[in-house]
Protein backbone atom coordinates (compact mmCIF):
# COMPACT_ATOMS: atom_id res chain seq x y z
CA UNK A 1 0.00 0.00 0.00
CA UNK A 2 1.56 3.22 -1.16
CA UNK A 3 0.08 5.71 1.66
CA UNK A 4 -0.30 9.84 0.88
CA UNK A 5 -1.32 12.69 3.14
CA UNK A 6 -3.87 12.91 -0.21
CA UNK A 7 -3.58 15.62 -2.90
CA UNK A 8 -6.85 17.88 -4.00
CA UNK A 9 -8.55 14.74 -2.15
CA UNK A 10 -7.20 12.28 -3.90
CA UNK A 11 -3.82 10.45 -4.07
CA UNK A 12 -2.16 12.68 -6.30
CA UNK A 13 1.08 11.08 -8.20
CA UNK A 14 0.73 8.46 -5.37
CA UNK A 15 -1.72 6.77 -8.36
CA UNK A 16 0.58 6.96 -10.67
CA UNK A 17 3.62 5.89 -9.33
CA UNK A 18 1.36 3.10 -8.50
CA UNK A 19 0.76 1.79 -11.43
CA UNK A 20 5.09 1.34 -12.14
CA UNK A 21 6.27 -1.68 -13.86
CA UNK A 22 9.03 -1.78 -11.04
CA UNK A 23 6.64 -1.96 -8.59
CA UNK A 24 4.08 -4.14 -10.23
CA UNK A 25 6.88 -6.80 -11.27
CA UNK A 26 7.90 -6.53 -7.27
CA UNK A 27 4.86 -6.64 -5.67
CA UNK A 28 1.29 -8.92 -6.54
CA UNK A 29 -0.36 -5.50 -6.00
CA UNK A 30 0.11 -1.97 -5.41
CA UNK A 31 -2.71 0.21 -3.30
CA UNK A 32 -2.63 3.96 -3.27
CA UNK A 33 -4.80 5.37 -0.38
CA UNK A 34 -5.20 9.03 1.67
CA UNK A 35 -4.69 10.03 4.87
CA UNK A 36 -7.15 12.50 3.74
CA UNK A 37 -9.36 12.10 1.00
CA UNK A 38 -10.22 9.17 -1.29
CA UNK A 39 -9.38 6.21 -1.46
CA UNK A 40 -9.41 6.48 2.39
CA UNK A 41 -6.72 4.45 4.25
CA UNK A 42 -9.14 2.64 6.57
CA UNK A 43 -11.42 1.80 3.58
CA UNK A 44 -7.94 -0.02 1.70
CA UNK A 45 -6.83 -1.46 4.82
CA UNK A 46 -10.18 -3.23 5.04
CA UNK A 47 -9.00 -5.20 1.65
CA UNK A 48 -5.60 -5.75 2.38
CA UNK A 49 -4.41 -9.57 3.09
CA UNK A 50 -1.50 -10.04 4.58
CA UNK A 51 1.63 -10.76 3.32
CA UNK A 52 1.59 -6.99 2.76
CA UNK A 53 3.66 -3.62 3.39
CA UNK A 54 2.07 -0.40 3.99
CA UNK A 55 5.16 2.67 2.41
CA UNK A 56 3.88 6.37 3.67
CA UNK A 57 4.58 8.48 0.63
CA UNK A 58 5.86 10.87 2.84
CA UNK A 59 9.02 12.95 3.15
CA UNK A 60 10.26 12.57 7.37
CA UNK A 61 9.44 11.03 10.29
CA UNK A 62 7.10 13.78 11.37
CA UNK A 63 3.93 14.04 13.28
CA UNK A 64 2.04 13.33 9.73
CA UNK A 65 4.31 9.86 9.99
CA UNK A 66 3.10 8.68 13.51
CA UNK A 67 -0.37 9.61 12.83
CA UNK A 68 -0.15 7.43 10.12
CA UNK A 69 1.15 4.62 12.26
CA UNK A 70 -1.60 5.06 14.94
CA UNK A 71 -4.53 4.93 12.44
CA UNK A 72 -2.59 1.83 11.04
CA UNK A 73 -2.21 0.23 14.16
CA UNK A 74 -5.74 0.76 15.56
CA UNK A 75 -6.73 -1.63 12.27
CA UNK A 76 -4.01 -3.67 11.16
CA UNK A 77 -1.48 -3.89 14.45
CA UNK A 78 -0.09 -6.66 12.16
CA UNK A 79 0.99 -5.17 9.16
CA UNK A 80 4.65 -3.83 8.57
CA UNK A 81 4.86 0.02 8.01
CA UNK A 82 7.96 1.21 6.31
CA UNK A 83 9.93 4.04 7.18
CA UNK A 84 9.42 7.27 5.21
CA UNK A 85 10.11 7.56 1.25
CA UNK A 86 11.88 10.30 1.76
CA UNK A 87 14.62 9.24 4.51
CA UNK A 88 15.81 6.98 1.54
CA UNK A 89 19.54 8.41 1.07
CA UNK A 90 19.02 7.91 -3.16
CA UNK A 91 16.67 11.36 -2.94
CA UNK A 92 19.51 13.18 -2.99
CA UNK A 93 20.61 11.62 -6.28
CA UNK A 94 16.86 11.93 -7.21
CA UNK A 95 16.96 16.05 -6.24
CA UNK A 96 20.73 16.70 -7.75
CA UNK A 97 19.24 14.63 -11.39
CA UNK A 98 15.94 17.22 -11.66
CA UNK A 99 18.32 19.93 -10.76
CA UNK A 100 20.94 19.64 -13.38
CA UNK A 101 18.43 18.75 -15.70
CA UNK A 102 16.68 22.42 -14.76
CA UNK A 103 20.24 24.09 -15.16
CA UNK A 104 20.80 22.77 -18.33
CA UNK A 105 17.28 23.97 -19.70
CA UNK A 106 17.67 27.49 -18.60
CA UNK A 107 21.50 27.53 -19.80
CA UNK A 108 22.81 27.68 -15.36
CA UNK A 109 26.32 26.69 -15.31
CA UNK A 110 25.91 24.45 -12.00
CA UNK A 111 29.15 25.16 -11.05
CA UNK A 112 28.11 29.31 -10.65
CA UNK A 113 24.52 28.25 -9.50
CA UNK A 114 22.63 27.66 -6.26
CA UNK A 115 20.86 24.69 -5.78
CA UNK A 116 17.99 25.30 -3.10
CA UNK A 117 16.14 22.29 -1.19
CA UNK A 118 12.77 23.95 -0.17
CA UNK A 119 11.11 21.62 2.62
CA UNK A 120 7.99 22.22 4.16
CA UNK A 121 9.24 22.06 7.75
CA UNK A 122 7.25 22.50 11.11
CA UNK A 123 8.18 23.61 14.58
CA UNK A 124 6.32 20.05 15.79
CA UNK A 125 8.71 17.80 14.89
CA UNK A 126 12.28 18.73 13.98
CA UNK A 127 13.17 15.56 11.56
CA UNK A 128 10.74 17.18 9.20
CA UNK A 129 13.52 19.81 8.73
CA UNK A 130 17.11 17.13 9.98
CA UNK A 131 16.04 14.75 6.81
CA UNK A 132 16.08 17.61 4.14
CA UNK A 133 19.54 18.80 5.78
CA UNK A 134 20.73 15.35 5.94
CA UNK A 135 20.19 15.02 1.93
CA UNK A 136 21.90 18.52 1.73
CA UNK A 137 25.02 17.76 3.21
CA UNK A 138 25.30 14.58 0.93
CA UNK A 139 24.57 17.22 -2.42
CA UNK A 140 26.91 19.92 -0.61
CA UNK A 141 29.76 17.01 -1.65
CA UNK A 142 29.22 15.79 -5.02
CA UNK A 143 25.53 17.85 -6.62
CA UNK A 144 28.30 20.25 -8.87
CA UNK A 145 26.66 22.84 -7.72
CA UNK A 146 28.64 25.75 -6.28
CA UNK A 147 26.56 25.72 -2.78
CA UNK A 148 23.54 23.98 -1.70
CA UNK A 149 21.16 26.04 0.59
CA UNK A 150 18.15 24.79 2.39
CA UNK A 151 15.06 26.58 3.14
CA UNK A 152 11.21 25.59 4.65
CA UNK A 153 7.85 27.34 4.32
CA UNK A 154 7.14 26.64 8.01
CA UNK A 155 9.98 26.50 10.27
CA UNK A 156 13.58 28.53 10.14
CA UNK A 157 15.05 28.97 7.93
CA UNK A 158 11.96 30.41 6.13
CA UNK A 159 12.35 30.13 2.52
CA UNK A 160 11.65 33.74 1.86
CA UNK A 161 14.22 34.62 4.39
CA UNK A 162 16.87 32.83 2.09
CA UNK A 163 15.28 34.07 -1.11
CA UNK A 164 16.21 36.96 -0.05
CA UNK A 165 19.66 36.84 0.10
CA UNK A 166 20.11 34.95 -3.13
CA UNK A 167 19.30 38.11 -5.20
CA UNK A 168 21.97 38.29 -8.43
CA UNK A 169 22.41 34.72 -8.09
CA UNK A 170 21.56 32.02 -10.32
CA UNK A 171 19.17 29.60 -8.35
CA UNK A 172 17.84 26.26 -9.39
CA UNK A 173 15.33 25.08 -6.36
CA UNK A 174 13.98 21.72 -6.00
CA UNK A 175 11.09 21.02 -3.19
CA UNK A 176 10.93 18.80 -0.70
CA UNK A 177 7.70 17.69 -1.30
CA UNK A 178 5.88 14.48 -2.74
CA UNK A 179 3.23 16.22 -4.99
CA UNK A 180 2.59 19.41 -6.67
CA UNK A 181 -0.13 20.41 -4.61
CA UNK A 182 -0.35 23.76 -3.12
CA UNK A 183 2.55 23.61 -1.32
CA UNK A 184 5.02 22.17 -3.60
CA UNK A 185 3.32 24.09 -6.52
CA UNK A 186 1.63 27.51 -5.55
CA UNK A 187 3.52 28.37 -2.71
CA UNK A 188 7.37 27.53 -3.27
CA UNK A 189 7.01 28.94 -6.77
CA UNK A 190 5.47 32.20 -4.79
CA UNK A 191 8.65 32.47 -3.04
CA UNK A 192 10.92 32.14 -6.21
CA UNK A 193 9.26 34.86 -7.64
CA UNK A 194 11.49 37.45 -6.09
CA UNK A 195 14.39 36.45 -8.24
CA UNK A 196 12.81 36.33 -11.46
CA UNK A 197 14.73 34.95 -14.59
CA UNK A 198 17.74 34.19 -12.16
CA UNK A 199 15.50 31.54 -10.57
CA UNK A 200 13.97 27.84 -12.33
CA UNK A 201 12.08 25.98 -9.97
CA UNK A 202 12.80 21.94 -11.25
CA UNK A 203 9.63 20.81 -8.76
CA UNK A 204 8.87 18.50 -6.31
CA UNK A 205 10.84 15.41 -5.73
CA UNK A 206 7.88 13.03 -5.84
CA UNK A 207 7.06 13.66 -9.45
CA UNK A 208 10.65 11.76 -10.12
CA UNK A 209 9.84 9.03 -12.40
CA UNK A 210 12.23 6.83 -10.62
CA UNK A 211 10.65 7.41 -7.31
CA UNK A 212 9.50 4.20 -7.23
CA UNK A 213 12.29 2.21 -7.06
CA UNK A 214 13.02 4.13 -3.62
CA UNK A 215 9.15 3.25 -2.62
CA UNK A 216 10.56 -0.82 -3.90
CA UNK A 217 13.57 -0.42 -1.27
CA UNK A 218 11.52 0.74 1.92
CA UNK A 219 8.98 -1.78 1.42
CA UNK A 220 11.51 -4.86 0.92
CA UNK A 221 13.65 -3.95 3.99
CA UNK A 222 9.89 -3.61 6.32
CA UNK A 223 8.98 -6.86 4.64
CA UNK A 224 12.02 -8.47 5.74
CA UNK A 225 12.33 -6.73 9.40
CA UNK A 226 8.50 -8.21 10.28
CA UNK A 227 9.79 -11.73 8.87
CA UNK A 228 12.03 -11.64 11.05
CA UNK A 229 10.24 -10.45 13.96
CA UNK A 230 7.34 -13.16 12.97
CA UNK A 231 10.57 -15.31 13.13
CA UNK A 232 11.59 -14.44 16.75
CA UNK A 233 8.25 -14.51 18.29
CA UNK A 234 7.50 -18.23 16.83
């Protein structure tokens, strides 16, 4: 089961990715559902038959994560929950691909640009802004870029606070985010617009089309830890 937060009240790319030959070659089945909106997680859980993996589409180990795992738990106490997409260390590789790829479309030379990683970020939970630095610090060594910055719509450093200090720069920004919902659409293209023609915004992460083999590596190691757990307690 590929769990979302849910997109416009419905699963967003979360469908799509879904739908992957990697995944479908891996897996007897693939189920998107929402943490809010349609289809609803209880509603898929209800189908699911074990052996099965539930992967949360989601960036951190945040409070959006463990109120995942409660509502899980409350149905299926049995059923492995991966960690997070997005504490797999290969989104860095993901984020530094769409970002050259951006530079090379608007004629950046990496080497004199600024890549910015725009999270969403919250004061409740600080791994929702430690992951995004975490994949920074990996891009900081090898992205070609000539610095990496980070920056968060909702905890400090405040993405319009950094904008800020970019002017005369060339920028390429990737988000942070699974979808290109409001947040990883409307808003972190808001705060680019500051910097005008110096600025391309390569999107969210999530829309990567290799995503999915990230999604295929979370679920096989949470399939294997409950085997092994089954293995223990028999």
């Amino acid at each position: 089961m590929l769990l979302v937060h849910g997109v416009e009240g419905g699963p967003g790319v979360a469908a799509r990715h879904a739908v992957d030959p990697r995944l479908r070659e891996a897996f007897a089945a693939v189920r998107p559902a929402c943490l809010r909106g349609e289809p609803a997680l209880e509603t898929v859980l209800a189908g699911v038959r074990a052996p099965a993996v539930v992967v949360p589409l989601l960036l951190a180990r945040g409070y959006i994560f463990d109120w995942a795992r409660e509502r899980i738990a409350r149905i299926r106490p049995d059923l492995p929950v991966s960690a997070p997409v997005g504490v797999h260390p290969g989104c860095a590789a993901l984020m530094r691909e769409m970002a050259l790829g951006a530079a090379a479309q608007a004629g950046f030379d990496p080497a004199a640009s600024v890549l910015l990683l725009v999270g969403h970020g919250t004061p409740k939970h600080p791994e929702t802004r430690t992951t995004l630095e975490r994949h920074a610090a990996r891009l900081a060594l090898e992205s070609g870029f000539a610095r990496v910055e980070t920056a968060f719509l909702e905890c400090e450093p405040l993405v319009t606070e950094v904008v800020a200090t970019l002017g005369g720069a060339s920028v390429v920004a990737v988000a942070f985010f699974v979808d290109a919902g409001p947040h990883g659409r409307d808003d972190v293209g808001a705060a680019l617009a500051p910097l005008g023609e110096n600025a391309i915004y390569a999107g969210p992460v999530g829309l990567h089309p290799a995503l999915p083999r990230l999604i295929r590596d979370v679920a096989r190691v949470a399939l294997a830890a409950g085997e092994a757990a089954a293995v223990r307690a028999g």
